[in-house]
C-alpha atoms as a PDB file:
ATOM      1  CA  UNK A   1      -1.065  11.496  -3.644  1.00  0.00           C
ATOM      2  CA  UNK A   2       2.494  10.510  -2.641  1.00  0.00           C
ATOM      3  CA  UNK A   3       1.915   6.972  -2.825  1.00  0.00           C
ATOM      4  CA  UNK A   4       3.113   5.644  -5.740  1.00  0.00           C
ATOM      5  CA  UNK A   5       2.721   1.717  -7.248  1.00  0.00           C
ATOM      6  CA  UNK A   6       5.698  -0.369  -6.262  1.00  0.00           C
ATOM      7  CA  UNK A   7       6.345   1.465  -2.852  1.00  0.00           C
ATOM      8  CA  UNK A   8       7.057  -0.585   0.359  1.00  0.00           C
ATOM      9  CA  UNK A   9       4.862   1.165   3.319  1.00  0.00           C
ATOM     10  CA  UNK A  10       4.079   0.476   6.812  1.00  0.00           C
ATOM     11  CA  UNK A  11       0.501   0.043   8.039  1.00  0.00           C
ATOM     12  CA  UNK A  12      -0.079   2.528  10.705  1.00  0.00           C
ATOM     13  CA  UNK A  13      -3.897   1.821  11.837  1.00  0.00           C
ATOM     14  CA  UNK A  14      -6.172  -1.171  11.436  1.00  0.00           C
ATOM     15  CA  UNK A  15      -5.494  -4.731  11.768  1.00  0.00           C
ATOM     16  CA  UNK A  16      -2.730  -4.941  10.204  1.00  0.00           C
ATOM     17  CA  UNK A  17      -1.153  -2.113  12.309  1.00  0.00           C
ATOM     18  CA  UNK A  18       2.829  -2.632  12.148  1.00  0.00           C
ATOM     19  CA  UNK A  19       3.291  -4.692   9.123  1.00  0.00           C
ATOM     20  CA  UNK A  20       4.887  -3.777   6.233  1.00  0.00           C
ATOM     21  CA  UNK A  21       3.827  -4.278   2.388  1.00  0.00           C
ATOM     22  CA  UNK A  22       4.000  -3.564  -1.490  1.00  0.00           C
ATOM     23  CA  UNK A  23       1.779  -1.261  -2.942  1.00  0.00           C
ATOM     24  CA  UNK A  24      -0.281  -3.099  -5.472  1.00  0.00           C
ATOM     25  CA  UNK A  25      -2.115   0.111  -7.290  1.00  0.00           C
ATOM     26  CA  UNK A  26      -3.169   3.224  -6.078  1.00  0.00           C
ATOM     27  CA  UNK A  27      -6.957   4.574  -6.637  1.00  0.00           C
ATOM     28  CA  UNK A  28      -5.779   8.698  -6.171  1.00  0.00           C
ATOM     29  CA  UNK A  29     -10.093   9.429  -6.692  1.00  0.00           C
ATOM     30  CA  UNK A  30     -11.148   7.415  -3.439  1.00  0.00           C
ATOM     31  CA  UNK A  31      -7.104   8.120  -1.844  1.00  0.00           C
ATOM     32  CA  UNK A  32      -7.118   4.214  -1.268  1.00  0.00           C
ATOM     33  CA  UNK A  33      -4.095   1.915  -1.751  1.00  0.00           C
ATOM     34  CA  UNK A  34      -4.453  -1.704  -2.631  1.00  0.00           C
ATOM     35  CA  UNK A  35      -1.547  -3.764  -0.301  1.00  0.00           C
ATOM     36  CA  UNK A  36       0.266  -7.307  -1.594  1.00  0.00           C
ATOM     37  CA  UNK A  37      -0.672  -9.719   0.803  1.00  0.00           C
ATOM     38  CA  UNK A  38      -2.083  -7.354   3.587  1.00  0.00           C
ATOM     39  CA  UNK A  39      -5.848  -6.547   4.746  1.00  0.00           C
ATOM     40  CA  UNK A  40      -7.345  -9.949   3.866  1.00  0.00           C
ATOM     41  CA  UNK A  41     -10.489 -11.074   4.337  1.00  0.00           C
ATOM     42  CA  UNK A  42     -12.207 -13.874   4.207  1.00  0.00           C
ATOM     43  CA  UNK A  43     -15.183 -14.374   1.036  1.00  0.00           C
ATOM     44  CA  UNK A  44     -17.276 -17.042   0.578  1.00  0.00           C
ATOM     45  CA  UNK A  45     -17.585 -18.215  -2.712  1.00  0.00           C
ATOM     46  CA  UNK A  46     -20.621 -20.207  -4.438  1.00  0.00           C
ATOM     47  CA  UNK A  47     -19.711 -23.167  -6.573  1.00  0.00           C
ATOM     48  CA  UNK A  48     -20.004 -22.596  -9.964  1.00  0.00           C
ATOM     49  CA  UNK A  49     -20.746 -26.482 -11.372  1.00  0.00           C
ATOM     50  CA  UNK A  50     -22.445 -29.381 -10.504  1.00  0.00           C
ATOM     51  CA  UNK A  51     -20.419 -31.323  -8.083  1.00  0.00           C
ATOM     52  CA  UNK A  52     -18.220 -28.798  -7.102  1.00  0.00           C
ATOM     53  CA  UNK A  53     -18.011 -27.696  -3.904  1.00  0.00           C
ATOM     54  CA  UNK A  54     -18.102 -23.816  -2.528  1.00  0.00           C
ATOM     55  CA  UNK A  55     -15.115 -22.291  -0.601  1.00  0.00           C
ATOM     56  CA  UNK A  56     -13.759 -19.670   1.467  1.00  0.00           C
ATOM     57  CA  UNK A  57     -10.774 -17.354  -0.445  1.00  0.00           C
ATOM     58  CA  UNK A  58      -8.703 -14.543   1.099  1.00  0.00           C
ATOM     59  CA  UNK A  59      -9.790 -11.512  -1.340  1.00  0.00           C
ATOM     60  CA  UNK A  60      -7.466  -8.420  -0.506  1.00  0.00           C
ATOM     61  CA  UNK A  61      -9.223  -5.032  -0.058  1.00  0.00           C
ATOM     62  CA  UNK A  62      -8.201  -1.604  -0.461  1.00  0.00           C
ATOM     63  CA  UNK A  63      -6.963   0.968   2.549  1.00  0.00           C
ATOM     64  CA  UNK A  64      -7.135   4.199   3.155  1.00  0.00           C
ATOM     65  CA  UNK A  65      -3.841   6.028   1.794  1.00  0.00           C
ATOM     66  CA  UNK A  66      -4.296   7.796   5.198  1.00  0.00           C
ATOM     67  CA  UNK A  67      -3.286   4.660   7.674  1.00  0.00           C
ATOM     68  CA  UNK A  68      -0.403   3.830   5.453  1.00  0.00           C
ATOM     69  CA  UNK A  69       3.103   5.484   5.512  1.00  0.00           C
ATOM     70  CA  UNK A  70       6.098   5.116   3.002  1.00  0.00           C
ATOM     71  CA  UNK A  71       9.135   3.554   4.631  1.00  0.00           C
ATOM     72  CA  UNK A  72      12.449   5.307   2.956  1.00  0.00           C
ATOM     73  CA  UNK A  73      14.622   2.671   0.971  1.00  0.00           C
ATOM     74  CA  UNK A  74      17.583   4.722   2.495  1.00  0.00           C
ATOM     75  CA  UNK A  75      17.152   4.703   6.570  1.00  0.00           C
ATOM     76  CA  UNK A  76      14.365   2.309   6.612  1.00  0.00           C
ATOM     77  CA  UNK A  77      12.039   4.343   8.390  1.00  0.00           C
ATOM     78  CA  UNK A  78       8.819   5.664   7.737  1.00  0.00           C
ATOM     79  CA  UNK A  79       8.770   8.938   6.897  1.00  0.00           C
ATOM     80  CA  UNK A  80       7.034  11.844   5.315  1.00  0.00           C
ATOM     81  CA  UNK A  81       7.200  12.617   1.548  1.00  0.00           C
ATOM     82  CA  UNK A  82       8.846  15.852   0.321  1.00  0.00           C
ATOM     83  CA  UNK A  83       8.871  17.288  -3.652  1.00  0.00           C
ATOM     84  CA  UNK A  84      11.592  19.094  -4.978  1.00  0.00           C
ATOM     85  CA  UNK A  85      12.732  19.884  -8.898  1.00  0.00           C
ATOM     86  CA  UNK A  86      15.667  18.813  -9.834  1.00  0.00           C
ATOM     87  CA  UNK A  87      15.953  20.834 -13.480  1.00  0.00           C
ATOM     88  CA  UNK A  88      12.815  20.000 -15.258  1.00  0.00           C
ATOM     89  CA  UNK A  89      12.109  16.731 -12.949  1.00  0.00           C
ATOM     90  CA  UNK A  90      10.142  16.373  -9.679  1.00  0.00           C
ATOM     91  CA  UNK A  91      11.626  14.240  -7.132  1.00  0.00           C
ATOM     92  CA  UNK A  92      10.417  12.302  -3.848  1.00  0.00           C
ATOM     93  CA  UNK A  93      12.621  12.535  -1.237  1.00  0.00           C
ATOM     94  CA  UNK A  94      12.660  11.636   2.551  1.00  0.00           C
ATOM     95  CA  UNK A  95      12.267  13.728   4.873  1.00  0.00           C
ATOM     96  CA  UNK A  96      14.462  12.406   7.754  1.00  0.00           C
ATOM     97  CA  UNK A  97      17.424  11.348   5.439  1.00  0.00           C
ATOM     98  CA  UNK A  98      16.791  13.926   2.394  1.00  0.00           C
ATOM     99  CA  UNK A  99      17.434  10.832   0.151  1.00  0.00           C
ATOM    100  CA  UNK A 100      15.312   9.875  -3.058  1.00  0.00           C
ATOM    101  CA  UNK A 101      12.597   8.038  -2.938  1.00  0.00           C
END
């Protein structure tokens, strides 16, 4: 996968479509990101004691790595994600700008 924890990305379908965000984690088994304060929705949640009363919290869910695109740090655009070795290291780079990711 070429999303990486700590990336800033651009939604590109959904919702959200537009906005941009923080990759929380990454789940490379089901390709789904997890986005800081994007793809909320709404859960009701039972209270727990007596006297308390229940609520409604914002509970962020994963996305598809597909509908997500890394925006370069460099040209801030979003871009593609290309590999190269540099020695015995692999590098990210941008494919627009050829700068590191």
């Amino acid at each position: 996968m070429n999303i990486k924890k700590g990336d800033t990305i651009k939604v590109l379908l959904g919702k959200d479509s537009g906005k941009t965000g923080k990759v929380v984690s990454v789940d490379a088994k089901k390709n789904q990101v997890h986005l800081e304060g994007l793809n909320l929705y709404k859960k009701h949640v039972r209270p727990r004691k007596q006297g308390e009363k229940g609520e409604i919290v914002s509970v962020a869910r994963p996305m598809d790595a597909s509908n997500v695109a890394i925006v370069c740090p460099n040209c801030n655009k979003q871009t593609r994600v290309g590999h190269r070795k540099d020695g015995e290291t692999k590098i990210r780079f941008c494919v627009k700008c050829k700068g590191t990711i």
